[in-house]
Protein backbone atom coordinates (compact mmCIF):
# COMPACT_ATOMS: atom_id res chain seq x y z
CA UNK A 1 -6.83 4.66 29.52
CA UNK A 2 -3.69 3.58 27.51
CA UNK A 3 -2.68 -0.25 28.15
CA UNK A 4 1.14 -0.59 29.67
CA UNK A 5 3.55 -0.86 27.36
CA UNK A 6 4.26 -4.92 26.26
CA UNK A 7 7.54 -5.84 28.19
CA UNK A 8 9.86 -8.50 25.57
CA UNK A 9 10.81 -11.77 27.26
CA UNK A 10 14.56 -11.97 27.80
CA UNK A 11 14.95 -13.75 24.66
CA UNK A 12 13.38 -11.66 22.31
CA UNK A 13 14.99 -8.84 24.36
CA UNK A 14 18.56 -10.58 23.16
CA UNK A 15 17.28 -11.10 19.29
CA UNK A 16 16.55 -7.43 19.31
CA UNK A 17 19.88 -6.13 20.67
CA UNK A 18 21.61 -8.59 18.47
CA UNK A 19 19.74 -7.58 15.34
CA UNK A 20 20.70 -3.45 16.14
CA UNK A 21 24.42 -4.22 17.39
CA UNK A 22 25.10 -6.20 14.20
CA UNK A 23 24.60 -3.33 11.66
CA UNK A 24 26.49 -0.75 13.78
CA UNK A 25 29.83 -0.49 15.08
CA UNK A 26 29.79 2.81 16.78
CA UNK A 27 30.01 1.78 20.39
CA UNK A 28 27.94 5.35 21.92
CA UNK A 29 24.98 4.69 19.00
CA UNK A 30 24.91 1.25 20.36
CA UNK A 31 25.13 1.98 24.08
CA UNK A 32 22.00 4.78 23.33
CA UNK A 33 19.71 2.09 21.57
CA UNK A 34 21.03 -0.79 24.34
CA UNK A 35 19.99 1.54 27.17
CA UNK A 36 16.63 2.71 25.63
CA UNK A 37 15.64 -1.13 24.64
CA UNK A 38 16.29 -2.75 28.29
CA UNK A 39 14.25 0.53 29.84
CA UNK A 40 11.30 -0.76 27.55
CA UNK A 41 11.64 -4.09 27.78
CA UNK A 42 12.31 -4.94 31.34
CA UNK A 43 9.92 -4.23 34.09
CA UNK A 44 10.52 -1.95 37.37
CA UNK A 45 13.45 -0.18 36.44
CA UNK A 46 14.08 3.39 37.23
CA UNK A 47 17.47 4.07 35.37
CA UNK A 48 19.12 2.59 32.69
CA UNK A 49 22.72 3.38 31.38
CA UNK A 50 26.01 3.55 30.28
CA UNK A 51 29.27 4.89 32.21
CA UNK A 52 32.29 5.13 29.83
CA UNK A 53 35.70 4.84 31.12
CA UNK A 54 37.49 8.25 30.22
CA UNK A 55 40.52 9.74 32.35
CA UNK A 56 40.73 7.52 35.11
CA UNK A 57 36.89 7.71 36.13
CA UNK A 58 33.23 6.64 34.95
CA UNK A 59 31.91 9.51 33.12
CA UNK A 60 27.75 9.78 32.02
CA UNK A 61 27.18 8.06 29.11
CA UNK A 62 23.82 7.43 26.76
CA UNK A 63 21.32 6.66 29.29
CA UNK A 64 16.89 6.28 29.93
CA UNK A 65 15.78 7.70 33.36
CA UNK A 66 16.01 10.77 35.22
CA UNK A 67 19.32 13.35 35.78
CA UNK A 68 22.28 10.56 36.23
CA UNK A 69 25.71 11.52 38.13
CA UNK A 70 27.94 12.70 35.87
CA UNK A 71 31.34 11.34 36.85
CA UNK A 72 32.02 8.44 39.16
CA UNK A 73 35.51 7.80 41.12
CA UNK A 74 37.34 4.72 40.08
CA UNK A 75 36.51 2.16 43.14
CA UNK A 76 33.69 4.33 44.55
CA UNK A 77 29.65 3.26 44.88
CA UNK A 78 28.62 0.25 43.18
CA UNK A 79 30.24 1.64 39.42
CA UNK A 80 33.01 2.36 40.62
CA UNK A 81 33.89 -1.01 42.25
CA UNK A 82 32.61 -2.83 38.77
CA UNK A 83 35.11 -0.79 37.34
CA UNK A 84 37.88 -1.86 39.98
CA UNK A 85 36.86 -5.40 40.33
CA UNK A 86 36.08 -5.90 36.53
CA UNK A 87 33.09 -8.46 37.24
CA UNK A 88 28.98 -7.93 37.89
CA UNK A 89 27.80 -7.11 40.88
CA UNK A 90 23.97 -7.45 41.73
CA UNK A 91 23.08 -5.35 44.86
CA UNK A 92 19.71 -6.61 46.33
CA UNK A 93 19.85 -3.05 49.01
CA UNK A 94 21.48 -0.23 47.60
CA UNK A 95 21.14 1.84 50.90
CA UNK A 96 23.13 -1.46 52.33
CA UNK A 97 26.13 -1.11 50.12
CA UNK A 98 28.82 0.86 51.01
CA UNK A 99 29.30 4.23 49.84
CA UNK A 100 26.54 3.60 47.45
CA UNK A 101 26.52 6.87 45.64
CA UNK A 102 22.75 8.03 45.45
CA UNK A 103 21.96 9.60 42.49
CA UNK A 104 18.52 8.85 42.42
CA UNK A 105 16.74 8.79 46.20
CA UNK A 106 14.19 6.86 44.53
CA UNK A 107 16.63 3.24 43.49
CA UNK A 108 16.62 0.72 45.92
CA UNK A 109 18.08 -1.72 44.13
CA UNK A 110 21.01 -1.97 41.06
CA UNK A 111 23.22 -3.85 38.68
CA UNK A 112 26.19 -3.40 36.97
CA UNK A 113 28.07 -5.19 34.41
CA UNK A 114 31.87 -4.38 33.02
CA UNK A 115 32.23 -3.46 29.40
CA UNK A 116 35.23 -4.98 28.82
CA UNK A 117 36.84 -5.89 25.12
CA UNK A 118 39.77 -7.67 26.12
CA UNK A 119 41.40 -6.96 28.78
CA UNK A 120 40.50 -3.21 28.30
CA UNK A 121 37.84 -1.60 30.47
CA UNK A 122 35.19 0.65 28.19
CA UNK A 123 32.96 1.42 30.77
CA UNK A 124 29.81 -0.20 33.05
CA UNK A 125 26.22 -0.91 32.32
CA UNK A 126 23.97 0.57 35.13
CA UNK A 127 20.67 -0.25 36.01
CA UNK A 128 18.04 0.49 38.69
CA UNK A 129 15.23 -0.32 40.27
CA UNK A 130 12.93 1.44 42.91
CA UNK A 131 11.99 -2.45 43.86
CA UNK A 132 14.69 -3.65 46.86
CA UNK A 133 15.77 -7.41 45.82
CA UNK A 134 14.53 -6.40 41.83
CA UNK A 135 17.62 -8.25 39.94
CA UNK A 136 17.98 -12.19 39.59
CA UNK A 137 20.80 -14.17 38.82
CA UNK A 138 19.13 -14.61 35.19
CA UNK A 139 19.14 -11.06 34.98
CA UNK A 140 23.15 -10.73 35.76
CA UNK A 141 23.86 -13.28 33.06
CA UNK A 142 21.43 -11.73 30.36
CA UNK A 143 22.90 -8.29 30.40
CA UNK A 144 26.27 -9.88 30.54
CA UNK A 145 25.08 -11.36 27.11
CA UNK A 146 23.93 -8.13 26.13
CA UNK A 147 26.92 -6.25 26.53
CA UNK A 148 29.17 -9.17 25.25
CA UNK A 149 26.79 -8.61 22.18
CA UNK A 150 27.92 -4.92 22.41
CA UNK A 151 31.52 -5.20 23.06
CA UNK A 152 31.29 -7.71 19.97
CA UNK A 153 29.77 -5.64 17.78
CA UNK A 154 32.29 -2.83 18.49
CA UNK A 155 35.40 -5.16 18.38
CA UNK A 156 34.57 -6.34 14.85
CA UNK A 157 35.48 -3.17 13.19
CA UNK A 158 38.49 -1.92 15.57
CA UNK A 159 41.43 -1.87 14.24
């Protein structure tokens, strides 16, 4: 019997993205290796990804988990109103929330942070859990750090 993989404290979680976002500015390479870190490193997680803003909608980005939605309404399910209300929301009851577009029967639980560089919206962070009440308050403001990091990394080479 194989041991579980070793989950990275939130800190060394936050050295690692740093050290990958630094050396790459493409913001999809970094969104892939962002999505497939915080799947391995954080516990009880179902679903891990990226929504990019593209025509007026979310639309399926680099992502760790199971078949994702592929395009998401501006203002609709828990994406949606991240994109709308540009600001994290932690959801302890997905099946509580309204309209909470189900992608996955299995999440019971979800967070979502805006990728925002400026005052431009790039897209939202997604993540869920199968565990109802899985996401903390230090949770919301890592992965706001995390996609700061991104949104960083990104902004140094636009032009």
């Amino acid at each position: 019997m194989s041991a579980p993989p070793q989950r990275l404290r939130a800190d060394e979680l936050m050295s690692a993205v740093a050290s990958v976002v630094a050396t790459e500015p493409d913001m999809i390479a970094d969104m892939a290796n962002i999505a497939a870190m915080i799947f391995e490193a954080l516990p009880d997680l179902n679903w891990v990804g990226f929504y990019i803003w593209k025509e007026n909608q979310l639309v399926l980005g680099p992502f760790q988990g199971r078949m994702a939605c592929t395009r998401i309404a501006y203002g609709r399910g828990v994406c949606g109103t991240v994109a709308r209300e540009r600001r994290s929301l932690v959801v302890p009851d997905v099946h509580a929330f309204p309209g909470h577009i189900a992608c996955d029967a299995a999440s019971a639980s979800e967070i979502v942070v805006p990728v925002i560089a400026g005052d431009r919206l790039l897209g939202v962070l997604d993540i869920d859990s199968p565990v109802r009440d899985r996401f903390s308050d230090a949770d919301r403001i890592m992965l706001e750090k995390i996609v700061d990091l991104l949104v960083q990394a990104i902004s140094a080479t636009a032009v």
